[in-house]
N, C-alpha and C. Protein backbone atom coordinates (compact mmCIF):
# COMPACT_ATOMS: atom_id res chain seq x y z
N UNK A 1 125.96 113.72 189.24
CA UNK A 1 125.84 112.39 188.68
C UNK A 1 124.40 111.92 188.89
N UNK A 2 123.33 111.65 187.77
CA UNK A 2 122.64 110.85 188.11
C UNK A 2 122.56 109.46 188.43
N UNK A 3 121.45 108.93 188.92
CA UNK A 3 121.25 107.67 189.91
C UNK A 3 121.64 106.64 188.12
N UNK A 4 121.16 107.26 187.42
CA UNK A 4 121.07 105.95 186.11
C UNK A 4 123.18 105.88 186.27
N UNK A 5 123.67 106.89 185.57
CA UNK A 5 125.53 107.10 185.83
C UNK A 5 125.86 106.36 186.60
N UNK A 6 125.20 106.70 187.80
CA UNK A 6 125.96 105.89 189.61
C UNK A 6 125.77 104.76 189.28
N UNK A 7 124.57 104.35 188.83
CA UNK A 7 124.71 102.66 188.85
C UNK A 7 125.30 102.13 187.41
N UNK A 8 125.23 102.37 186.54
CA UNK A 8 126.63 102.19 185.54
C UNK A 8 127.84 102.09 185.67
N UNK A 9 128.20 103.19 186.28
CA UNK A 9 129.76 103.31 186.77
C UNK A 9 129.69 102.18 188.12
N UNK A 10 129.24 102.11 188.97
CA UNK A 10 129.20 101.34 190.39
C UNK A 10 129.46 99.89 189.25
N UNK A 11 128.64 99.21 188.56
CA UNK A 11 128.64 98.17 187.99
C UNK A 11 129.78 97.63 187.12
N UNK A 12 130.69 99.07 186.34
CA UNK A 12 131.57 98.79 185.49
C UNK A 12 132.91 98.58 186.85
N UNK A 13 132.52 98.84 187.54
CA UNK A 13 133.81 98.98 189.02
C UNK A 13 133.61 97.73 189.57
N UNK A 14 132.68 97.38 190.41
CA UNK A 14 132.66 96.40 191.15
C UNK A 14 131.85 94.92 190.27
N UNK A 15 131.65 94.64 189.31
CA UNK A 15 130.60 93.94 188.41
C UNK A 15 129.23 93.53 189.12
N UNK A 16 128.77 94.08 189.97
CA UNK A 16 127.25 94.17 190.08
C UNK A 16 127.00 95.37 190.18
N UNK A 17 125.47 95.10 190.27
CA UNK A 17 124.47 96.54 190.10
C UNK A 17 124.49 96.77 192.18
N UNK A 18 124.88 97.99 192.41
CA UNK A 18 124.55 98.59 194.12
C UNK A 18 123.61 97.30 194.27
N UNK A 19 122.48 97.38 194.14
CA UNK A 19 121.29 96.27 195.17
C UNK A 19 121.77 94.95 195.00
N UNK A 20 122.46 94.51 193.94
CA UNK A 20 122.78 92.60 194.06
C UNK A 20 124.17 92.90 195.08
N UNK A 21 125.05 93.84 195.45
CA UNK A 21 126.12 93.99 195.85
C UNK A 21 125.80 94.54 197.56
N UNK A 22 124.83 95.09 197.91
CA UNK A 22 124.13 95.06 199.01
C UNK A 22 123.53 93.98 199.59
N UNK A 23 123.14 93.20 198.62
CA UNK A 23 121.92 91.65 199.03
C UNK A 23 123.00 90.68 199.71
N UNK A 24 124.22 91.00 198.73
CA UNK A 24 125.62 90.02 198.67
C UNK A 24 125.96 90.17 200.38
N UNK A 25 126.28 91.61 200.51
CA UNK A 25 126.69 91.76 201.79
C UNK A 25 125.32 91.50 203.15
N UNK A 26 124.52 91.41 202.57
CA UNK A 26 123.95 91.18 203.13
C UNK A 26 123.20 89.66 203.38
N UNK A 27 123.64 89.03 202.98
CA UNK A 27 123.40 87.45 202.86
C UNK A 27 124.84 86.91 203.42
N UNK A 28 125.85 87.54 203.23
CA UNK A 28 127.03 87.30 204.30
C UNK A 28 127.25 87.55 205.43
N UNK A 29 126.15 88.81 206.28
CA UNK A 29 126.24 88.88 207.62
C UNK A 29 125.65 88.23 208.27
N UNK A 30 124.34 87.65 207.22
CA UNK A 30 123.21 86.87 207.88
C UNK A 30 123.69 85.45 207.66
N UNK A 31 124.69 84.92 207.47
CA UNK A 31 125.32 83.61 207.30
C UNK A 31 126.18 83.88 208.72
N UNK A 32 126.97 84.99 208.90
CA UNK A 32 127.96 84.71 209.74
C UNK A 32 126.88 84.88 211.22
N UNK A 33 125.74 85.55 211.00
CA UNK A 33 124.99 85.59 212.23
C UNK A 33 124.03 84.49 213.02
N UNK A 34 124.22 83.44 211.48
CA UNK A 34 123.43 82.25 212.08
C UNK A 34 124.31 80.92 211.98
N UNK A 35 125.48 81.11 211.88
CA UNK A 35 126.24 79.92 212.17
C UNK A 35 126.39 79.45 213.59
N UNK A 36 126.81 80.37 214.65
CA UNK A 36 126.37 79.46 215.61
C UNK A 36 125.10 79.71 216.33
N UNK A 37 124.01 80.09 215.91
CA UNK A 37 122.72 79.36 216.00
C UNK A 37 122.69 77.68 215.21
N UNK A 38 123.13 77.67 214.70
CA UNK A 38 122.82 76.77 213.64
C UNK A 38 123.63 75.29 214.45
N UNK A 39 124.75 75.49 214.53
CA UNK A 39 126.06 74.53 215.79
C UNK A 39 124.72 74.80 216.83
N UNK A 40 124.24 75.73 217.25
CA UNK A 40 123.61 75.44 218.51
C UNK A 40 122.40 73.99 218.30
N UNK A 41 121.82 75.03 217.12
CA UNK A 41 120.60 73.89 217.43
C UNK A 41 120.92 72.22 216.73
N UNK A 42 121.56 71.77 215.99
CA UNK A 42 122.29 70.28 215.78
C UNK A 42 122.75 70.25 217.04
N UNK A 43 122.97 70.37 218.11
CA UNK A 43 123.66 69.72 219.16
C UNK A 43 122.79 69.23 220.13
């Protein structure tokens, strides 16, 4: 399979392209990693 296929098929499966679906997960760990920093510093 080429990389052009993989990301076609990856996109027709999950509806993003691999990198917006990586950013995704990755903007969700970095939310759950600064919530309580975040409670910390308001207090």
């Amino acid at each position: 399979m080429t990389p052009n296929s993989y990301c076609r098929s990856f996109k027709r499966a999950i509806g993003v392209s691999p990198t917006e679906y990586l950013n995704q997960i990755r903007r969700h760990h970095t939310k759950e990693m600064l919530g309580p920093l975040k409670m910390w510093l308001l207090q």
